[in-house]
N, C-alpha and C. Protein backbone atom coordinates (compact mmCIF):
# COMPACT_ATOMS: atom_id res chain seq x y z
N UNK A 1 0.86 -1.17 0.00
CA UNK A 1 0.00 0.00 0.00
C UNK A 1 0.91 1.23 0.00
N UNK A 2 0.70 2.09 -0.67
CA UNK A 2 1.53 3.62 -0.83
C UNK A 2 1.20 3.95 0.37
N UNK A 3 2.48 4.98 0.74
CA UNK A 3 1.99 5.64 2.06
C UNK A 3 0.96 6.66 2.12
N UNK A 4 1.01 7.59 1.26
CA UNK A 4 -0.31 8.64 1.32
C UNK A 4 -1.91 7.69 0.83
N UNK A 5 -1.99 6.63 0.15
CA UNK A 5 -3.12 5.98 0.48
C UNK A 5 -3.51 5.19 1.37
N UNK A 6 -2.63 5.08 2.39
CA UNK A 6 -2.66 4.27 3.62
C UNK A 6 -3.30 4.90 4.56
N UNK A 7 -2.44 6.69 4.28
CA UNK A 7 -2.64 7.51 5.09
C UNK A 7 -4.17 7.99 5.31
N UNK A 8 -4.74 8.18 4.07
CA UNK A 8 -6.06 8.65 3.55
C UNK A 8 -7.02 7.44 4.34
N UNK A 9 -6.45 6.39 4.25
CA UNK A 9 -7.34 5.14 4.82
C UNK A 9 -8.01 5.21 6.25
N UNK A 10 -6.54 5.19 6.72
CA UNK A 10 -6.19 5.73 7.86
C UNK A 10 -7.48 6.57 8.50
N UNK A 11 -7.09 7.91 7.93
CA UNK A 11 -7.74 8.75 8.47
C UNK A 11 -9.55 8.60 8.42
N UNK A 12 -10.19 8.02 7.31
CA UNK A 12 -11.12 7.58 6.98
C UNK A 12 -12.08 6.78 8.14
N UNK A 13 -10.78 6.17 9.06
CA UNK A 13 -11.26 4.88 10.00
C UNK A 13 -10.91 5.14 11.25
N UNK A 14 -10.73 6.65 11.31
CA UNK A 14 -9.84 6.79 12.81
C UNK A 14 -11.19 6.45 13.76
N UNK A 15 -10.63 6.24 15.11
CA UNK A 15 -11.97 5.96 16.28
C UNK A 15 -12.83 3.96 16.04
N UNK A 16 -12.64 3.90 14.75
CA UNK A 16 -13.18 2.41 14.48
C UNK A 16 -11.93 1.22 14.84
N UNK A 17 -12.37 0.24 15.09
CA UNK A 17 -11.58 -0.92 15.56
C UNK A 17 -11.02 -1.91 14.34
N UNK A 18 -10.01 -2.08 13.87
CA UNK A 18 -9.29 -2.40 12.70
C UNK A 18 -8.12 -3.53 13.19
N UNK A 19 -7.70 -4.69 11.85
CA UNK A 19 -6.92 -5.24 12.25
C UNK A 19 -5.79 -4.58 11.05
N UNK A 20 -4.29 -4.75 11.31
CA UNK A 20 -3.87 -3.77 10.18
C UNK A 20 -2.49 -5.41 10.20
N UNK A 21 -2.17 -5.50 9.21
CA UNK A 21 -1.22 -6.39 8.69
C UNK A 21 -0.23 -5.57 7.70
N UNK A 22 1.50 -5.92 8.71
CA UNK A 22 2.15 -5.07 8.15
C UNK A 22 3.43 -6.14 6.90
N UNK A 23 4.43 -5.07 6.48
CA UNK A 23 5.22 -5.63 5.28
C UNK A 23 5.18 -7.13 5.42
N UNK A 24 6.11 -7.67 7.32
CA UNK A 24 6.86 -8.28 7.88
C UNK A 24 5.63 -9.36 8.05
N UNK A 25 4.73 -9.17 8.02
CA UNK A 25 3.98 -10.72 8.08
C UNK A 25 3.01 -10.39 9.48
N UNK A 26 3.50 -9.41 10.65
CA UNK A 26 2.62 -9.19 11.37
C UNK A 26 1.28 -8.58 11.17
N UNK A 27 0.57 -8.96 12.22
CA UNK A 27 -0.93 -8.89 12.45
C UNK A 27 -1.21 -7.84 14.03
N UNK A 28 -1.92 -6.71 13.83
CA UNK A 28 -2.43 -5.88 15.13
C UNK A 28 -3.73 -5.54 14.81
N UNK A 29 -4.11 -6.00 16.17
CA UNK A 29 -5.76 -5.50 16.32
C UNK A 29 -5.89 -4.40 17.04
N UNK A 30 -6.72 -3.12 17.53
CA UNK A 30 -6.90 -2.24 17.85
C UNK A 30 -7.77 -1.15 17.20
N UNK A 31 -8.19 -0.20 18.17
CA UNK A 31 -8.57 0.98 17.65
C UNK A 31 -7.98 2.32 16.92
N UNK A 32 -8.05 2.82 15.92
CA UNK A 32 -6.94 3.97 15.17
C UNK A 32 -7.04 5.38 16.55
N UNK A 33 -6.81 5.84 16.83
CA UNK A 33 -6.66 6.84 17.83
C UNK A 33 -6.32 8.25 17.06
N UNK A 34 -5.35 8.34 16.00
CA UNK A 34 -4.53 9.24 15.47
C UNK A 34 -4.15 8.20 14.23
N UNK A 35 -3.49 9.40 13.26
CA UNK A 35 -2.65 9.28 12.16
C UNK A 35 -1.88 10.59 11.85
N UNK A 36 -0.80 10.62 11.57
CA UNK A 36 -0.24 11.51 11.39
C UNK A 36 1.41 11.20 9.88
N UNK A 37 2.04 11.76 9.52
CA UNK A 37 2.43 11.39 7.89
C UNK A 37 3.14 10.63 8.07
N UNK A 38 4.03 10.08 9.19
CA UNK A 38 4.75 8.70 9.47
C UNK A 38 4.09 7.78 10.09
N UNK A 39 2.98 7.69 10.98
CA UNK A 39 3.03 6.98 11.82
C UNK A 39 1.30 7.03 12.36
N UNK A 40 0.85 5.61 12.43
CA UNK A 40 -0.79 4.81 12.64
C UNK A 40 -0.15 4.71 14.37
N UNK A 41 -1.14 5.57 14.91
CA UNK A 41 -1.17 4.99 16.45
C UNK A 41 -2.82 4.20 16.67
N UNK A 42 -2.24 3.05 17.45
CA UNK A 42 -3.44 1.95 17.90
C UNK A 42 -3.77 1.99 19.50
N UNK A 43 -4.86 1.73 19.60
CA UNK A 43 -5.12 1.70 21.02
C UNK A 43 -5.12 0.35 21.21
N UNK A 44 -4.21 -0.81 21.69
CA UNK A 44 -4.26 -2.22 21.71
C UNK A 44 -4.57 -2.87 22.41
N UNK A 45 -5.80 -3.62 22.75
CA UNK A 45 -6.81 -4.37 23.87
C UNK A 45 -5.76 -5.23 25.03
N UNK A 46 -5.44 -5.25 26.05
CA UNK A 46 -5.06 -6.28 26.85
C UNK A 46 -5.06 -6.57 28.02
N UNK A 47 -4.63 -7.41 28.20
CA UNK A 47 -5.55 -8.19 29.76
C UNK A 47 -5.84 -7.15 30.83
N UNK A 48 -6.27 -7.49 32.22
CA UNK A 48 -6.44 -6.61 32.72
C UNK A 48 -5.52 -6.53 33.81
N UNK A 49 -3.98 -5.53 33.62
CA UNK A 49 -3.09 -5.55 34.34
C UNK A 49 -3.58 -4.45 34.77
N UNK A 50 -3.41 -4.32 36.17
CA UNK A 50 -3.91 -3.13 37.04
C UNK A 50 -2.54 -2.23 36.89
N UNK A 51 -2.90 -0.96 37.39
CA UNK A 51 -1.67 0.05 37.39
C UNK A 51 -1.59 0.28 39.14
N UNK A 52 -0.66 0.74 39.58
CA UNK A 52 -0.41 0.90 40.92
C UNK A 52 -1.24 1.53 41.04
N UNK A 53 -1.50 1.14 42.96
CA UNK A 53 -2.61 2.00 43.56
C UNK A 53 -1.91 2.84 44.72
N UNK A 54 -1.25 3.83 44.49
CA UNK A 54 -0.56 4.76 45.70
C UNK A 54 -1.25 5.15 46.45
N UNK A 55 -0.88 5.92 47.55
CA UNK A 55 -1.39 6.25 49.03
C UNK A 55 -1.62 7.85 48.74
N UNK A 56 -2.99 8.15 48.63
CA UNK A 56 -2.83 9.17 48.64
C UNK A 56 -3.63 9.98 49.84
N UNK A 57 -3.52 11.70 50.19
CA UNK A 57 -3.96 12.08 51.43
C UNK A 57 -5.21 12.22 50.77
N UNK A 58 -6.56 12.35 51.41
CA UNK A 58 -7.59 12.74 51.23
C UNK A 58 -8.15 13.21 52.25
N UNK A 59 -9.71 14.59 52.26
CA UNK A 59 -10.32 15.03 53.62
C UNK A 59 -10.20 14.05 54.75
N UNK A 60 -10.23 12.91 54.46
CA UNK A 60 -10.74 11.83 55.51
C UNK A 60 -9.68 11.08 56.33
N UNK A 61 -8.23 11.54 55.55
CA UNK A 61 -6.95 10.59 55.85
C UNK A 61 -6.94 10.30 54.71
N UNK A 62 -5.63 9.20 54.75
CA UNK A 62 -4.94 8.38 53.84
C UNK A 62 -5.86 7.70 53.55
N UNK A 63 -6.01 7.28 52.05
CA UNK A 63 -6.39 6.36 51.38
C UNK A 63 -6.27 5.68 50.46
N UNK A 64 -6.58 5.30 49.70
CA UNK A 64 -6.22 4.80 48.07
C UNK A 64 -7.19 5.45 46.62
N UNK A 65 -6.18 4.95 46.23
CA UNK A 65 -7.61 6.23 44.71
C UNK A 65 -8.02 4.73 44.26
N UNK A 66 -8.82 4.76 43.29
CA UNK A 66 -9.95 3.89 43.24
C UNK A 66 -9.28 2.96 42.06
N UNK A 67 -9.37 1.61 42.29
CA UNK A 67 -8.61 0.86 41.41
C UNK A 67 -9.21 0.78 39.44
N UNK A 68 -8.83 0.79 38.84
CA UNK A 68 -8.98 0.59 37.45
C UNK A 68 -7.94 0.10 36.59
N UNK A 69 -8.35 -1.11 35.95
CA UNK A 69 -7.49 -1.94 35.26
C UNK A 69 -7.24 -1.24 33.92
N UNK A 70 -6.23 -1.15 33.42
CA UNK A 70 -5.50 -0.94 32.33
C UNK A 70 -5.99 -1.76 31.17
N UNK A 71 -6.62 -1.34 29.94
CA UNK A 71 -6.79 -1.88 29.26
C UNK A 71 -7.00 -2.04 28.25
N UNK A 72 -5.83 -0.81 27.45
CA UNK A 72 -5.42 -0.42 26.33
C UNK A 72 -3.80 -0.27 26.28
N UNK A 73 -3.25 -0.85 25.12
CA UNK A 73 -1.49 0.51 25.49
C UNK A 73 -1.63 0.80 23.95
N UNK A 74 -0.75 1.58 24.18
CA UNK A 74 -0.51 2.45 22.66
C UNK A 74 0.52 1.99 21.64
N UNK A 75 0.29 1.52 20.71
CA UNK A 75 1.37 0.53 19.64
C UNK A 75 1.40 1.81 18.47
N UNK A 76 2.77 2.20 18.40
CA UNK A 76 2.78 3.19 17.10
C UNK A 76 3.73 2.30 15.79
N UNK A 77 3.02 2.43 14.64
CA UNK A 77 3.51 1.54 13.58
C UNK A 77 3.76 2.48 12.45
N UNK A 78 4.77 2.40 12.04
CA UNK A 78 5.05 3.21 10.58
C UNK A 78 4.46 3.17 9.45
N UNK A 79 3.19 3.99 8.94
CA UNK A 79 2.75 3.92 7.79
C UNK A 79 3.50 3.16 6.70
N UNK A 80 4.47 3.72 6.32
CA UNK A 80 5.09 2.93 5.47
C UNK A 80 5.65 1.40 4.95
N UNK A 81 5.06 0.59 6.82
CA UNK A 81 5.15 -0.90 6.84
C UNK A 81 4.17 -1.04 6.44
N UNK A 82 2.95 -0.17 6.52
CA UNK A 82 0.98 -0.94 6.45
C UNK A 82 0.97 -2.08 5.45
N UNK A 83 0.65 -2.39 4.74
CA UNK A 83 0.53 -3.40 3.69
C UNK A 83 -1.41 -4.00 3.77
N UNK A 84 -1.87 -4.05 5.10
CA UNK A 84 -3.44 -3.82 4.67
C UNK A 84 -3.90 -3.58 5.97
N UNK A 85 -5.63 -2.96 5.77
CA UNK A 85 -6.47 -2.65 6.59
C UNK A 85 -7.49 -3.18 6.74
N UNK A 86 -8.22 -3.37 7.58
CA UNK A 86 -9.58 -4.26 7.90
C UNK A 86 -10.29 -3.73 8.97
N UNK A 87 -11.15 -3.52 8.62
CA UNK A 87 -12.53 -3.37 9.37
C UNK A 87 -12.84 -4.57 10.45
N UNK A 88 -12.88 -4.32 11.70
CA UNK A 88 -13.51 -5.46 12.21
C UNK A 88 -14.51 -5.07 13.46
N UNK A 89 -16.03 -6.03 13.35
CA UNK A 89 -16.67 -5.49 14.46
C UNK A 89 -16.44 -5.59 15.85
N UNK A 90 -16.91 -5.14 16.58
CA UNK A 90 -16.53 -5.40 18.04
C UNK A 90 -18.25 -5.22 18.38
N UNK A 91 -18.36 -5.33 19.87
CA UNK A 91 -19.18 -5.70 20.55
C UNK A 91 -19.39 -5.09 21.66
């Protein structure tokens, strides 16, 4: 795929959930977040690793802030590897 029609693709599908298959034979699933003239950023689904829960002060005393699992990271891939795009539904 050319890079400026990748790019155009790209942009076409940002916010929708896509699997993108690059030069090298790899496969990523995720949501498009951004595009910009080098580089497809993905929002990439995974397990649910929690992030630390620090001590913080609050009116009441010490406490903890409220737990929430992690469950995206950010995979940035070089337009210029893309090789294809796909639509895929989610749920």
């Amino acid at each position: 795929m050319e890079k400026s029609h990748a790019y155009e693709i790209c942009v076409k599908h940002i916010h929708r959930y896509v699997r993108v298959q690059m030069r090298d034979g790899c496969y990523y699933e995720g949501i498009i977040e951004k595009v910009d003239e080098k580089y497809l950023y993905l929002a990439v689904p995974i397990g649910g690793e929690p992030y630390p829960m620090p001590r913080a002060f609050t009116p009441y005393g010490y406490g903890f802030y409220p737990y929430y699992p992690i469950r995206f990271r950010r995979l940035i891939l070089p337009l210029a590897a893309l090789l294809v795009l796909s639509l895929i539904p989610y749920y």
